[in-house]
N, C-alpha and C. Protein backbone atom coordinates (compact mmCIF):
# COMPACT_ATOMS: atom_id res chain seq x y z
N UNK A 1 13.37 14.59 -14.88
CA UNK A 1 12.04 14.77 -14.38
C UNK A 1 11.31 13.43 -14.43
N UNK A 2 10.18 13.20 -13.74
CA UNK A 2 9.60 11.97 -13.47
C UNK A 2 8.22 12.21 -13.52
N UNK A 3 7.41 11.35 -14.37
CA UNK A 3 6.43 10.81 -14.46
C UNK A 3 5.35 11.05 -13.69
N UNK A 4 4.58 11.23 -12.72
CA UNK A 4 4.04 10.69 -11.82
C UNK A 4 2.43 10.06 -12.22
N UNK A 5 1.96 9.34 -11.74
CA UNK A 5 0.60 9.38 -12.05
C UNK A 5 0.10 8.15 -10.81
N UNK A 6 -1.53 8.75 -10.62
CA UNK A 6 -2.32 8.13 -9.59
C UNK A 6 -3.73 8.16 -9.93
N UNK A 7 -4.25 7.58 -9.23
CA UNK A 7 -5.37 6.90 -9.37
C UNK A 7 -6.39 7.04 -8.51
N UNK A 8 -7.16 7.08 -8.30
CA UNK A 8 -8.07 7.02 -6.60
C UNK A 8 -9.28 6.77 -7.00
N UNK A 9 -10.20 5.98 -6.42
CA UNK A 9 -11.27 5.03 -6.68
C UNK A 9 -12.37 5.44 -4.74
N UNK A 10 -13.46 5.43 -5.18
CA UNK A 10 -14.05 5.19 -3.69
C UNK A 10 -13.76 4.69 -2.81
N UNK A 11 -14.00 4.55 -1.87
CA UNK A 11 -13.92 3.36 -0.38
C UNK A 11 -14.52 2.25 -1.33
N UNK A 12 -13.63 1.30 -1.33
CA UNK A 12 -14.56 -0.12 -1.67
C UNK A 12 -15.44 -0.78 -0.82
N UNK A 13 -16.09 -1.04 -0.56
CA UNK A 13 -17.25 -1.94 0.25
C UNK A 13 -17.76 -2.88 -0.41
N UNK A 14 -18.28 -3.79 0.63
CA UNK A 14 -19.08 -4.76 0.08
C UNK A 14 -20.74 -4.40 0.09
N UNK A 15 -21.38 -5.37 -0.30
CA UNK A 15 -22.89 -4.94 -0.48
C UNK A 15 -23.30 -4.31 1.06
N UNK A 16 -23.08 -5.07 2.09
CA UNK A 16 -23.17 -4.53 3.02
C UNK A 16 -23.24 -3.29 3.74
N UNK A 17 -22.01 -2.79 2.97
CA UNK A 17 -21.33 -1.24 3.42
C UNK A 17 -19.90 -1.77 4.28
N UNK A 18 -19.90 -2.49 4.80
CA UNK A 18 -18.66 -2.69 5.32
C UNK A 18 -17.54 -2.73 3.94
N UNK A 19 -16.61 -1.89 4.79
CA UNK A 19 -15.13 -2.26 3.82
C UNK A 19 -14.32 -3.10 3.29
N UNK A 20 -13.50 -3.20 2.25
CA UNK A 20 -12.78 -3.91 1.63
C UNK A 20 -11.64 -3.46 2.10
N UNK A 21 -10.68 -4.65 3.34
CA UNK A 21 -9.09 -4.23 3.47
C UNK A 21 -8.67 -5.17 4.56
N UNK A 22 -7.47 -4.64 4.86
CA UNK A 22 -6.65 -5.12 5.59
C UNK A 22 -7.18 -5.46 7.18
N UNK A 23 -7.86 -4.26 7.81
CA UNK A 23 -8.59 -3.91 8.69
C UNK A 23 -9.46 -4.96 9.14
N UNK A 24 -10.18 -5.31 7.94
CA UNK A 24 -11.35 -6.09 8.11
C UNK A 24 -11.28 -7.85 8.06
N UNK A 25 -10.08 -8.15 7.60
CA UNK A 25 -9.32 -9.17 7.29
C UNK A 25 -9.82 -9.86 5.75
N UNK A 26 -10.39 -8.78 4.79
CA UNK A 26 -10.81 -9.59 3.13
C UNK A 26 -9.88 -9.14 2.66
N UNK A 27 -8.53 -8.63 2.53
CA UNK A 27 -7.49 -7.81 1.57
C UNK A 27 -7.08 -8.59 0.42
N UNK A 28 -7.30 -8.42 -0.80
CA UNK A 28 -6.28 -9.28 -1.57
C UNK A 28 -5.30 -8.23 -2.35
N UNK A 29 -4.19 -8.47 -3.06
CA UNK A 29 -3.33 -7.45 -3.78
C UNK A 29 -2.98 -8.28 -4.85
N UNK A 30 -3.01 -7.77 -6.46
CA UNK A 30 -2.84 -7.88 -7.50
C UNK A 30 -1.55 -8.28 -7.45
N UNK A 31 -0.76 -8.56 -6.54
CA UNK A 31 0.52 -8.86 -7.00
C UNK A 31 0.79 -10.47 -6.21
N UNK A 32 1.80 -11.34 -7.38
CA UNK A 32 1.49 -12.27 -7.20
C UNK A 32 2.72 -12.76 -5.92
N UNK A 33 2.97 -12.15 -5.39
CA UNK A 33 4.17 -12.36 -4.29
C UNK A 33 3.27 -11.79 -2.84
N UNK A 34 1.69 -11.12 -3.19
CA UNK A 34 1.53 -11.24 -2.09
C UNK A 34 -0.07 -11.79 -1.72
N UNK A 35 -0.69 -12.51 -3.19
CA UNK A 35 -1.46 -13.09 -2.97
C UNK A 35 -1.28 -13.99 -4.00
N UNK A 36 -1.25 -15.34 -3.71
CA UNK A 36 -0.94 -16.42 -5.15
C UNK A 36 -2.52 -16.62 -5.47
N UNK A 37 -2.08 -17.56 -6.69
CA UNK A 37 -3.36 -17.53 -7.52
C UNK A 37 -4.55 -18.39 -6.87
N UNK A 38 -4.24 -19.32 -5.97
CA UNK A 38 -5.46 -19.99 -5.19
C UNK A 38 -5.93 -19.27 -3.97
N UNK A 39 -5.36 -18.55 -3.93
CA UNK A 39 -5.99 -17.24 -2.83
C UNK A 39 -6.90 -16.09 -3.29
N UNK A 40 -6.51 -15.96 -4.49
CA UNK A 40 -7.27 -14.83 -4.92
C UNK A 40 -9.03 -15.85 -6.14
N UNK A 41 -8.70 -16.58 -6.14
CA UNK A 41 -9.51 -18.08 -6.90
C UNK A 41 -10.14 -18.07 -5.69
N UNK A 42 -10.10 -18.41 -4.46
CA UNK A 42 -10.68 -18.99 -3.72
C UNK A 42 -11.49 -17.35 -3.13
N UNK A 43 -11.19 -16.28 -3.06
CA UNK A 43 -11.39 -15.21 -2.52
C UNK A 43 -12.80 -14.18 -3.78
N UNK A 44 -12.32 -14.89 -4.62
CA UNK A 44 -13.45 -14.41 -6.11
C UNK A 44 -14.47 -16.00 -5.72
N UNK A 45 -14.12 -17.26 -5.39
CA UNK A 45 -15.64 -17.50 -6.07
C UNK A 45 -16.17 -17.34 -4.02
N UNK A 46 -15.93 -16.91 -3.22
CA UNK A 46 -16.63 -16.52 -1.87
C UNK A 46 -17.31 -14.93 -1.93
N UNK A 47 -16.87 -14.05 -3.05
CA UNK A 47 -17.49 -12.96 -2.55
C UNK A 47 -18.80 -13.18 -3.87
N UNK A 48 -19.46 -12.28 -2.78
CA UNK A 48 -20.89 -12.39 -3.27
C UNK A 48 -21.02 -11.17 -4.78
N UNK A 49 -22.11 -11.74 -5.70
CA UNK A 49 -22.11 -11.06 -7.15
C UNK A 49 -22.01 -9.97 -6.88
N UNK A 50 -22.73 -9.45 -6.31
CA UNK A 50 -22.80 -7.71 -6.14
C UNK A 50 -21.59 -7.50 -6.02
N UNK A 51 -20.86 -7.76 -5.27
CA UNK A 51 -19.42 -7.49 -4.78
C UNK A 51 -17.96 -7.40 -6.10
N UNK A 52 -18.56 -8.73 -6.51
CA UNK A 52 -17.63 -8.83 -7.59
C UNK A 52 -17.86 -7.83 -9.06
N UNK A 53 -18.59 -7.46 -8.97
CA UNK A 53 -19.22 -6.71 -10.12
C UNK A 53 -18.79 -5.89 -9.90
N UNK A 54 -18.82 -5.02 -8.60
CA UNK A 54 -18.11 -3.38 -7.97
C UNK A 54 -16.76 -3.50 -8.24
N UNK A 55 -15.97 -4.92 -7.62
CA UNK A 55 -14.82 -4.90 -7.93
C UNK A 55 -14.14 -5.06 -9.58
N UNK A 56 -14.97 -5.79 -10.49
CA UNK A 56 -14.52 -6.17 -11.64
C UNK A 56 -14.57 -4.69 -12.58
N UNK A 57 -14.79 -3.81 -12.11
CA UNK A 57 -15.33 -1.72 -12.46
C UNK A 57 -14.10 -1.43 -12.08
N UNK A 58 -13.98 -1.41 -10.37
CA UNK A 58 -12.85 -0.37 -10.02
C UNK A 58 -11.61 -1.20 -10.53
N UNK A 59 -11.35 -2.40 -10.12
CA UNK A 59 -9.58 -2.91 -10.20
C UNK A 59 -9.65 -4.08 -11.88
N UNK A 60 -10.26 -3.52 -12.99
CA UNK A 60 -9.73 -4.12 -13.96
C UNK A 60 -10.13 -3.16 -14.79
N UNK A 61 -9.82 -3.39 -16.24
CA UNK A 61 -9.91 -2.17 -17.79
C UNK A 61 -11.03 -2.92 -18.75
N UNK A 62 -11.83 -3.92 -18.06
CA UNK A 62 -13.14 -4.34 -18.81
C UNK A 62 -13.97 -3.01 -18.95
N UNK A 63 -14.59 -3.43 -20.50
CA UNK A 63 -15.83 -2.36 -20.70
C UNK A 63 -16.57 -3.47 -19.88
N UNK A 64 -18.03 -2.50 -19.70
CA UNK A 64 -19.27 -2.88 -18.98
C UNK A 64 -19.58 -3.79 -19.75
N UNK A 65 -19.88 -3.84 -21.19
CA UNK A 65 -20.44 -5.02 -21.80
C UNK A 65 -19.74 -6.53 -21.26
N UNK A 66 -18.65 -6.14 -21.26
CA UNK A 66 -17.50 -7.34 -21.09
C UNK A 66 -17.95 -7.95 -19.36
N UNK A 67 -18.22 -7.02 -18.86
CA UNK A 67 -18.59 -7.47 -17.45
C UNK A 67 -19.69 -8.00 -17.34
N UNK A 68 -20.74 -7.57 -17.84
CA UNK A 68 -21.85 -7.97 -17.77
C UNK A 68 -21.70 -9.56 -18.32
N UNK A 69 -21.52 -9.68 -19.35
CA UNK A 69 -21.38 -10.81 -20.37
C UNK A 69 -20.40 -11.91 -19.25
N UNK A 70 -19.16 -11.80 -18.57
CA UNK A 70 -18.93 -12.69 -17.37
C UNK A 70 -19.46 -12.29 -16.48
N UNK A 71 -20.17 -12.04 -15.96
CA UNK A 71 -21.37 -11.96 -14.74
C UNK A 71 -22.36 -13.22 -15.03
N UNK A 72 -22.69 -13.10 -16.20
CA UNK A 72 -23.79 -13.76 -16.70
C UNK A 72 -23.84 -14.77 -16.65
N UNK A 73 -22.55 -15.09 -17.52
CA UNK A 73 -21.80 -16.75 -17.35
C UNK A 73 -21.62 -16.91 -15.92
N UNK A 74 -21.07 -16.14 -15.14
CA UNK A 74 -20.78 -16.71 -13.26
C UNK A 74 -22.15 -17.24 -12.56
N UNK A 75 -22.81 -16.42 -13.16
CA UNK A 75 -24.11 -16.22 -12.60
C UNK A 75 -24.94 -18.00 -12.65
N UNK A 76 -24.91 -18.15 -14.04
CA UNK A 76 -25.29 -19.46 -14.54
C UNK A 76 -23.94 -21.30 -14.12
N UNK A 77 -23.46 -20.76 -13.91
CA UNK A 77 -22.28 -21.99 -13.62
C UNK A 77 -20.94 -21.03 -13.11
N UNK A 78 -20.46 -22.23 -11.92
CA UNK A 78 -19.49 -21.85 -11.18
C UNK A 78 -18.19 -22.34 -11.75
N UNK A 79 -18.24 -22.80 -13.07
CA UNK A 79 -17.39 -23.17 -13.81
C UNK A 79 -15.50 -22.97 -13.51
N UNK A 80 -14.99 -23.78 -13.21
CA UNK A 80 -13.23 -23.66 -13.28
C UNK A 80 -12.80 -22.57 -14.27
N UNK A 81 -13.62 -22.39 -15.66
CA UNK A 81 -13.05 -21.87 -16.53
C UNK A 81 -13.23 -20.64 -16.47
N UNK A 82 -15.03 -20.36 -15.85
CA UNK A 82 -15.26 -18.70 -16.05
C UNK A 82 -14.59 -17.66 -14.89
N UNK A 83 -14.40 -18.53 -13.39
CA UNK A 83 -13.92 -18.08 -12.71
C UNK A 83 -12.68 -17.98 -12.60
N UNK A 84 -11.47 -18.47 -14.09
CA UNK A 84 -10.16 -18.14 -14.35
C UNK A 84 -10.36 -17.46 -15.48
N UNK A 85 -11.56 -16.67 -16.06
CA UNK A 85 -11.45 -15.58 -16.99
C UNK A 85 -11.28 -14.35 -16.25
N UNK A 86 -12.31 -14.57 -15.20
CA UNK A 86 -12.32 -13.35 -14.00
C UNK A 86 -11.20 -13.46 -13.40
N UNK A 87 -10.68 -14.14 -13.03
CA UNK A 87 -8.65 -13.68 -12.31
C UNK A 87 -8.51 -13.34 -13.40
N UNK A 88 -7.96 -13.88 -14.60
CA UNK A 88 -7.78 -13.46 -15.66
C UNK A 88 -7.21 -11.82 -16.19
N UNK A 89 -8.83 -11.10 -15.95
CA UNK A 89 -9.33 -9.69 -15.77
C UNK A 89 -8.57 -9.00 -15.32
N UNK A 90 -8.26 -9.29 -13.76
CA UNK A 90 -7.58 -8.59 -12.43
C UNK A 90 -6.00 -8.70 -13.54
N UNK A 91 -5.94 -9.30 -14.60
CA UNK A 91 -4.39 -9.24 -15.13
C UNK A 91 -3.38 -9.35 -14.24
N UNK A 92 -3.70 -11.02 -13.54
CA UNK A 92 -3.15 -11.62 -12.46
C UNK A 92 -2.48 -12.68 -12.88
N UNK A 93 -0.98 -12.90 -12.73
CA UNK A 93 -0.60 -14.27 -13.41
C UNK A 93 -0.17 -15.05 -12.46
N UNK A 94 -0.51 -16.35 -12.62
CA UNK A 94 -0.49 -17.62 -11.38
C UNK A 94 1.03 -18.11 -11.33
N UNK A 95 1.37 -17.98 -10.16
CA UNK A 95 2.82 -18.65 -9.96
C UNK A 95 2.39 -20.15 -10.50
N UNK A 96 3.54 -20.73 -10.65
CA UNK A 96 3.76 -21.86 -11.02
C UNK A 96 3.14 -22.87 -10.37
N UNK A 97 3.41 -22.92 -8.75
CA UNK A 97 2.71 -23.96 -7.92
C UNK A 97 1.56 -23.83 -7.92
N UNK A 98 0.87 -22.83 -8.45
CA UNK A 98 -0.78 -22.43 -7.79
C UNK A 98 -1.92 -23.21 -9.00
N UNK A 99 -0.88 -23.80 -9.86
CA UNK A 99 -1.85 -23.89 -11.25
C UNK A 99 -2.17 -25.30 -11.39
């Protein structure tokens, strides 16, 4: 017998209301064979706070405090470091070339 288990989360959108996907051409995927780490770096510091905040809820296992607390820091400096705590989060690991 087997396991199964799933997950299901809202329509993601951005502040806008428009969608998060393939469709729209913003898709990124947690996996590192189909988005490397300067794609998904470069794709976190372009979306706007609101955005990232919705996303840092649905696709990572941060408590809220924890989010808030890197929000805060993003918020204040665009820092190399805070915006590789946030990949970080997504529990995304950087191929070799990307680093």
């Amino acid at each position: 017998m087997f396991l199964v288990s799933a997950l299901t989360v809202p329509l993601v959108t951005t502040a806008e209301g428009k969608k998060f996907g393939k469709s729209e051409g913003n898709a990124v995927w947690l996996r590192d064979s189909l988005t490397s780490a300067a794609e998904l770096y470069r794709f976190l510091m372009e979306t706007r706070d609101a955005d990232l905040e919705k996303l840092l809820h649905y696709l990572t296992f941060l408590e809220n405090d924890q989010i808030e607390e890197l929000l805060s820091k993003h918020r204040v400096t665009t820092d190399f470091m805070c915006t590789n705590t946030i990949i970080r989060s997504f529990q995304f690991e950087p191929r070799k070339g990307d680093q």
